[in-house]
C-alpha atoms as a PDB file:
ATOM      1  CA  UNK A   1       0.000   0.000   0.000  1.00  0.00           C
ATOM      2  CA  UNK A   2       2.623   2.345   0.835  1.00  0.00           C
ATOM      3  CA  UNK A   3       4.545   1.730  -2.310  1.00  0.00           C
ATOM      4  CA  UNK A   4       1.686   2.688  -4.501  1.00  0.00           C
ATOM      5  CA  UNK A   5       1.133   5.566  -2.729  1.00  0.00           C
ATOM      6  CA  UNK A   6       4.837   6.998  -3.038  1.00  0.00           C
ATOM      7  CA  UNK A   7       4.567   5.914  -6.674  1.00  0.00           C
ATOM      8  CA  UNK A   8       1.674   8.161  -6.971  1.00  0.00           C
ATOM      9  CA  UNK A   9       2.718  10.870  -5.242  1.00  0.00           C
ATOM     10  CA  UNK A  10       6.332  10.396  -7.098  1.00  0.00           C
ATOM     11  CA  UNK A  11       3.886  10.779 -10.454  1.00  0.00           C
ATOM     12  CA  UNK A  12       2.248  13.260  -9.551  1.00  0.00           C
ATOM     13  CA  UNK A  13       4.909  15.409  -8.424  1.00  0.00           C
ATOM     14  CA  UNK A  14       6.864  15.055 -11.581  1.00  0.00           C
ATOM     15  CA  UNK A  15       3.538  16.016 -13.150  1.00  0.00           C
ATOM     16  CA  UNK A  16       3.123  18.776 -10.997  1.00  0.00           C
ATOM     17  CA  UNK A  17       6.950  20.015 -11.719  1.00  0.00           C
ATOM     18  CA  UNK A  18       6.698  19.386 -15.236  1.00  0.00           C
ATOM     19  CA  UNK A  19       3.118  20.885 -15.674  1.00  0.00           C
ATOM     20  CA  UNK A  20       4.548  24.422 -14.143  1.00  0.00           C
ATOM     21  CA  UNK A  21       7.500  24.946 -16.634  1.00  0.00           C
ATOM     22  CA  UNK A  22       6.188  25.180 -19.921  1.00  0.00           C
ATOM     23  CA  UNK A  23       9.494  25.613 -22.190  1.00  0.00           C
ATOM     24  CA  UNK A  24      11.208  22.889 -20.021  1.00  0.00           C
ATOM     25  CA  UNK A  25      11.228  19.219 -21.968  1.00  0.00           C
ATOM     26  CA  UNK A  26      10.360  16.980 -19.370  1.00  0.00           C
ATOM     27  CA  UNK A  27      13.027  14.319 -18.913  1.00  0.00           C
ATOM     28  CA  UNK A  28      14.120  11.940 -16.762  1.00  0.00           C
ATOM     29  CA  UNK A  29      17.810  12.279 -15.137  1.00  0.00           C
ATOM     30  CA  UNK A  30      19.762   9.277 -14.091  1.00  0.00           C
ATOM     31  CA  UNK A  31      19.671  10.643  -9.941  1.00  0.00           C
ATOM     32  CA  UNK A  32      15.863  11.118 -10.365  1.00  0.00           C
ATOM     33  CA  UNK A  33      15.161   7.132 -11.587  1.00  0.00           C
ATOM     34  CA  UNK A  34      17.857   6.011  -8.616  1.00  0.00           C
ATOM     35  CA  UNK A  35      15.871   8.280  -5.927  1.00  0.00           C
ATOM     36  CA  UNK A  36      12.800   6.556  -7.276  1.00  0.00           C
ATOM     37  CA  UNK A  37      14.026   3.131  -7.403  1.00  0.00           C
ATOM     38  CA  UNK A  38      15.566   3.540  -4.003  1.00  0.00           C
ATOM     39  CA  UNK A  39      12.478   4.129  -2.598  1.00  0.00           C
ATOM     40  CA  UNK A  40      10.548   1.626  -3.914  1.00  0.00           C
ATOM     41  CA  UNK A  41      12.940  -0.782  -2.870  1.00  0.00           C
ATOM     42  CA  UNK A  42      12.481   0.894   0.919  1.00  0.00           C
ATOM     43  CA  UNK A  43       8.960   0.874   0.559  1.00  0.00           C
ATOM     44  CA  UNK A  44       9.153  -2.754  -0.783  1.00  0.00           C
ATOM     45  CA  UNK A  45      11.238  -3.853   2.076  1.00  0.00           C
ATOM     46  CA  UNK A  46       9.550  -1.948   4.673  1.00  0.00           C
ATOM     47  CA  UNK A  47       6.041  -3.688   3.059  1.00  0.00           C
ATOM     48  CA  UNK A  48       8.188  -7.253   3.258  1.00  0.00           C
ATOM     49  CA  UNK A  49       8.884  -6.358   7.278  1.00  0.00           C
ATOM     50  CA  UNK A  50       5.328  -6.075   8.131  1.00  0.00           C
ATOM     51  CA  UNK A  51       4.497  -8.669   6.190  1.00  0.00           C
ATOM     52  CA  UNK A  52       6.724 -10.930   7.859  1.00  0.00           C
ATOM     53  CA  UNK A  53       6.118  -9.292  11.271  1.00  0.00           C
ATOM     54  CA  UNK A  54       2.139 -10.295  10.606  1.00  0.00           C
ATOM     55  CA  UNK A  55       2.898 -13.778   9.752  1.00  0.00           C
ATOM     56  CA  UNK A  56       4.997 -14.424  12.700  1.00  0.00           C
ATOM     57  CA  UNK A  57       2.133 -12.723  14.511  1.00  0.00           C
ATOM     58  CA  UNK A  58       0.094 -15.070  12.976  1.00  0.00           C
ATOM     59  CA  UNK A  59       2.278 -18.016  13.636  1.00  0.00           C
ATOM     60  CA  UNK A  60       2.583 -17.058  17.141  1.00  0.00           C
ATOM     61  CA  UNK A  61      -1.143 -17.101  17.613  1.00  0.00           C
ATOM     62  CA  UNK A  62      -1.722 -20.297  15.911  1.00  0.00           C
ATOM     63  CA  UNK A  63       0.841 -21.725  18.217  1.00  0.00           C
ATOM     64  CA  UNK A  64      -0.606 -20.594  20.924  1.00  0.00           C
ATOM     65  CA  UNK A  65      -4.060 -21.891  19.939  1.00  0.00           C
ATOM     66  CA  UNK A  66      -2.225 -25.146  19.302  1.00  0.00           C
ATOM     67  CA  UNK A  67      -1.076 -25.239  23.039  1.00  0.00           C
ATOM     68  CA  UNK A  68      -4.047 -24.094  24.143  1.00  0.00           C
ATOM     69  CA  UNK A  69      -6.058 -27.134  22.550  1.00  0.00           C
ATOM     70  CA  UNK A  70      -3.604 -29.445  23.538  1.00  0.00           C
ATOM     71  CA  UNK A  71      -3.976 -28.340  27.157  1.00  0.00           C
ATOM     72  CA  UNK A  72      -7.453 -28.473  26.996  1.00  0.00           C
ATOM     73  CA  UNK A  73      -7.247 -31.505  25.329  1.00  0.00           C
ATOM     74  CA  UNK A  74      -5.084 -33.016  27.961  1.00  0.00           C
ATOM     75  CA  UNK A  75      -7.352 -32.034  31.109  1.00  0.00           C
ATOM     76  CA  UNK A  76     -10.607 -33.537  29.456  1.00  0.00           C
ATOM     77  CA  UNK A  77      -8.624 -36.484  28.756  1.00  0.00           C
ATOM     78  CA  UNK A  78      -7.628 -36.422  31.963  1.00  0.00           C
ATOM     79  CA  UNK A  79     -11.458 -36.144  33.478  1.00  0.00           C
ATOM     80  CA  UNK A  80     -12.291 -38.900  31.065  1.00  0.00           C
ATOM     81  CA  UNK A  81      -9.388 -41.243  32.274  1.00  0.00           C
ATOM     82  CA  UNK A  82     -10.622 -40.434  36.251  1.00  0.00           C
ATOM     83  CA  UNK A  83     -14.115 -40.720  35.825  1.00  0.00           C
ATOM     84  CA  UNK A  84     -13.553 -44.409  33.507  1.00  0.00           C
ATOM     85  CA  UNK A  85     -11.110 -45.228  36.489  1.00  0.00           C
ATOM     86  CA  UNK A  86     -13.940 -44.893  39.078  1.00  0.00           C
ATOM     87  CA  UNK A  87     -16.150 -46.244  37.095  1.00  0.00           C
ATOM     88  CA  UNK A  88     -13.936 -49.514  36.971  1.00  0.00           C
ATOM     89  CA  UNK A  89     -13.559 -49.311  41.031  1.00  0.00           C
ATOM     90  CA  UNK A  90     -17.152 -48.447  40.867  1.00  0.00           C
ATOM     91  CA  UNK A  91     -17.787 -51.986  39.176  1.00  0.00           C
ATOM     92  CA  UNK A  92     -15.269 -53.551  40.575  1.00  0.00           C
ATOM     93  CA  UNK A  93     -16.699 -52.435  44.226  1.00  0.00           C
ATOM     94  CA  UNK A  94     -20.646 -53.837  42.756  1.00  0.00           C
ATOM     95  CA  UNK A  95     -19.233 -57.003  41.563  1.00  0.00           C
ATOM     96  CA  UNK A  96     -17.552 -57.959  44.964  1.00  0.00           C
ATOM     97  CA  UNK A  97     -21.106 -57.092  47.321  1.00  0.00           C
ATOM     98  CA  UNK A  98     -23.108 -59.107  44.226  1.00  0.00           C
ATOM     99  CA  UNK A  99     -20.258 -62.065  45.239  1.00  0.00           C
ATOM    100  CA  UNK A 100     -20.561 -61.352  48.813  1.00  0.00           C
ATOM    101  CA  UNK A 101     -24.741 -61.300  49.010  1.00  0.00           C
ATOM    102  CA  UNK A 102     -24.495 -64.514  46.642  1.00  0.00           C
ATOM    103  CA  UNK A 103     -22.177 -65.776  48.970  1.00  0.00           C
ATOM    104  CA  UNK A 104     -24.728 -65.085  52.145  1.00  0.00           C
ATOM    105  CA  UNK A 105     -27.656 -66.270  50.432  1.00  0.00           C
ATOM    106  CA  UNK A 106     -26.013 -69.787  49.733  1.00  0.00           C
ATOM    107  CA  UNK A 107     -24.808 -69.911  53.643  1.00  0.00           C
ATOM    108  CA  UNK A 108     -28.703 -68.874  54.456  1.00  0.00           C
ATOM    109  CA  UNK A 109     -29.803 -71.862  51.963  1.00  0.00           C
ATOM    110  CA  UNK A 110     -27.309 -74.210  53.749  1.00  0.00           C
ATOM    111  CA  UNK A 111     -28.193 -73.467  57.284  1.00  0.00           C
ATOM    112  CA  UNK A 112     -32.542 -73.477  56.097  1.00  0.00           C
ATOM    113  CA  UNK A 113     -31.691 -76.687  54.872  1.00  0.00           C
ATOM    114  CA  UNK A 114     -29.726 -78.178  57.711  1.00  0.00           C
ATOM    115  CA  UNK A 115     -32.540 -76.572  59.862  1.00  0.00           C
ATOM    116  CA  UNK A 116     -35.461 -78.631  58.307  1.00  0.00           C
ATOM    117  CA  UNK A 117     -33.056 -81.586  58.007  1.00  0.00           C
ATOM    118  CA  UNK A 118     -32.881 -81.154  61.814  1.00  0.00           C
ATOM    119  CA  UNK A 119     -36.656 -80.981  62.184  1.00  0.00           C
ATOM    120  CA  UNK A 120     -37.137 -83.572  59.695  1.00  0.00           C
ATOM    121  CA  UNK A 121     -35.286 -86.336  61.679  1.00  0.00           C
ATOM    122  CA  UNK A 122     -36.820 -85.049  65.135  1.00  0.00           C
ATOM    123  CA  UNK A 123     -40.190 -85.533  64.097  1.00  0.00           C
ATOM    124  CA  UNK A 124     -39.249 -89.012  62.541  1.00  0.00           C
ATOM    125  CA  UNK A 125     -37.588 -89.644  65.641  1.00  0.00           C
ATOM    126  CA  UNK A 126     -40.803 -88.249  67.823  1.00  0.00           C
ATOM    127  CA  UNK A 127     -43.318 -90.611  65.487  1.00  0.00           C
ATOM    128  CA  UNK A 128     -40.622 -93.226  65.972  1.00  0.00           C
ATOM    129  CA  UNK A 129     -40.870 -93.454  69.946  1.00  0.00           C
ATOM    130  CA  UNK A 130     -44.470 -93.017  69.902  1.00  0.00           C
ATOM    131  CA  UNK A 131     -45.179 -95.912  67.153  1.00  0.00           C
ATOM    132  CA  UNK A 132     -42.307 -98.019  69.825  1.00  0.00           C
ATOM    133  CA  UNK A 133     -44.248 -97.292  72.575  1.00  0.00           C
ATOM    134  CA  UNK A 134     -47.570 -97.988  71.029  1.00  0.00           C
ATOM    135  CA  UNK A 135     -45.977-101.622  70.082  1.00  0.00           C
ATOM    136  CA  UNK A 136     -44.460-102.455  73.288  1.00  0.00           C
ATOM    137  CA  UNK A 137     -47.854-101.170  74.843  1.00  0.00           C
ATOM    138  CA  UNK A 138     -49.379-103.712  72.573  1.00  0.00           C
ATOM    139  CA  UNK A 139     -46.836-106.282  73.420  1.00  0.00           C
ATOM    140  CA  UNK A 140     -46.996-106.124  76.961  1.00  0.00           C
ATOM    141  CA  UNK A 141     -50.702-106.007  77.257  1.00  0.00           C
ATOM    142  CA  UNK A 142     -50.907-109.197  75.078  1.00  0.00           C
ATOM    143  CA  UNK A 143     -48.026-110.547  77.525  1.00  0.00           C
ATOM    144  CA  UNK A 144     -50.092-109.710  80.498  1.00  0.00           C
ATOM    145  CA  UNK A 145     -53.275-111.315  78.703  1.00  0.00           C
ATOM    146  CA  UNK A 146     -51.484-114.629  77.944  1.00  0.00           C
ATOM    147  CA  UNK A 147     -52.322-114.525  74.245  1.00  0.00           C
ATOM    148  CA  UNK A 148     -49.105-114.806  73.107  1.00  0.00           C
ATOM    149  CA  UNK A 149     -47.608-117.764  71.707  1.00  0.00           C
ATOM    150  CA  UNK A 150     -44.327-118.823  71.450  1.00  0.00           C
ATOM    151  CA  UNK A 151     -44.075-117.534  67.661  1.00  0.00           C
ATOM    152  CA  UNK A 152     -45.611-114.451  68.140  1.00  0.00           C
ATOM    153  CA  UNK A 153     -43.451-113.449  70.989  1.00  0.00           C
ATOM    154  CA  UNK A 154     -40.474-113.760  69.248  1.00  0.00           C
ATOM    155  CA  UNK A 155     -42.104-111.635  66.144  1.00  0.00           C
ATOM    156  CA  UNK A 156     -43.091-109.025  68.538  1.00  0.00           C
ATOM    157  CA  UNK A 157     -39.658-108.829  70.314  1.00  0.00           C
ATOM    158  CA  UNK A 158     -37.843-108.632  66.637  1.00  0.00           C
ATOM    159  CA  UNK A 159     -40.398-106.346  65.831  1.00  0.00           C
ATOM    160  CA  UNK A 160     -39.998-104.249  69.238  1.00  0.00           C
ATOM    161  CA  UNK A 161     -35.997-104.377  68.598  1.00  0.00           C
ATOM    162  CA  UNK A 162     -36.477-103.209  64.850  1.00  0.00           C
ATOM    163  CA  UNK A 163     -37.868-100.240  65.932  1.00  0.00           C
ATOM    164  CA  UNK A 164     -35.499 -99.579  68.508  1.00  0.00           C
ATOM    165  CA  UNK A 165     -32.810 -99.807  65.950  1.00  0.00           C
ATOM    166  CA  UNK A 166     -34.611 -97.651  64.295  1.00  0.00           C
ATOM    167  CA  UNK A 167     -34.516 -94.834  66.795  1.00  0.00           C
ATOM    168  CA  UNK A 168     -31.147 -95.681  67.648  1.00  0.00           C
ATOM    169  CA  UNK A 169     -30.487 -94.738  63.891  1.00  0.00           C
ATOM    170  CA  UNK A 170     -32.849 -91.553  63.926  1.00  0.00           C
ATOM    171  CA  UNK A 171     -30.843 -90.174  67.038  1.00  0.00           C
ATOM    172  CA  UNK A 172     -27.253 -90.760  65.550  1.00  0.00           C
ATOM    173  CA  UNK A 173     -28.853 -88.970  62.408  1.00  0.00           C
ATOM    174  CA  UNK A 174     -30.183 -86.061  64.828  1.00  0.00           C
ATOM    175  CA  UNK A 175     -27.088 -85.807  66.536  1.00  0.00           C
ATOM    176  CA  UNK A 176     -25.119 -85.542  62.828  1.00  0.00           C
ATOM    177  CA  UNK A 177     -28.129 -83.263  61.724  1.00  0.00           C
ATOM    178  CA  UNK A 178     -27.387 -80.754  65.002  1.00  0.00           C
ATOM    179  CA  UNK A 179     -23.737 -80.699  64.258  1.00  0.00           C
ATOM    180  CA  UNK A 180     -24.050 -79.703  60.971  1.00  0.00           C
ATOM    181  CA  UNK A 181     -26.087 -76.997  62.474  1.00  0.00           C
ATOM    182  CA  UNK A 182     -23.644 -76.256  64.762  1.00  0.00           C
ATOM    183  CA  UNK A 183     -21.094 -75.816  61.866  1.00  0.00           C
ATOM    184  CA  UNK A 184     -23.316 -73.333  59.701  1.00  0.00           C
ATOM    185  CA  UNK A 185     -23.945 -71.471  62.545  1.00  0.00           C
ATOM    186  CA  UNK A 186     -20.275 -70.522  63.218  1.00  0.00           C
END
């Protein structure tokens, strides 16, 4: 911009200087053309400076920008890197209570079961004595009557004894039954 203007005003001035002298012939000396020349290569120069000064301007700004996106960049990956590594202890943390409640809820099966298993064998073990004591009622009442003969006393006695085998076998289960308990419940 600045060189076309000191062209211009060079032109015009030389018109200006030329237009007042009439009888002069307007020509061109060899200092004139170097004062020109030298000042368009000033101008030129001085238009190259700013240039250049505005493009490093321009450079410096984009750099900055640069860093300045990078930064940001950095901090949200940053945020995104905490928040997926709490999410991970967040999981991690579920996981181990889902392990831990699936863990109680099988102990709470084990110990319901061994609990019924326990009531189980002490109601066997309850209709057990009562059906012995019904038979040896029986037994004893025909023993007292005299209706018993030989054979049948020996059936009734292996019959009695069955059944006391049988409780004998219902207590060692209640007593295996209760210590299984015992276990869960520690």
């Amino acid at each position: 911009m600045k060189t076309k203007l000191m062209l211009l005003i060079t032109v015009l001035a030389f018109q200006f200087g030329y237009s007042q002298n009439k009888d002069v012939t307007p020509t061109m000396t060899a200092d004139s053309i170097k004062i020109s020349t030298i000042d368009l290569k000033k101008a030129e120069q001085e238009r190259l400076k700013e240039e250049k000064a505005k493009i490093e301007a321009e450079k410096k700004e984009l750099e900055e920008a640069e860093k300045e996106k990078n930064r940001i960049e950095k901090e949200h990956q940053k945020k995104l890197d905490k928040a997926a590594k709490e999410a991970k202890k967040a999981e991690k943390e579920r996981k181990a209570a889902e392990k831990e409640l699936k863990k109680i809820e099988k102990q709470q099966k084990k110990l319901d079961c061994a609990t019924k298993d326990v009531e189980k064998t002490e109601s066997k073990l309850s209709k057990a004595n009562a059906d012995y004591k019904k038979e040896k009622a029986k037994y004893e009442k025909k023993k007292l009557s005299g209706k018993l003969s030989p054979n049948d006393d020996v059936k009734m006695r292996e019959k009695l004894l069955k059944k006391e085998n049988k409780i004998n076998e219902l207590e060692l289960e209640l007593e295996k039954d209760k210590t299984n308990l015992k276990k869960l419940l520690k």
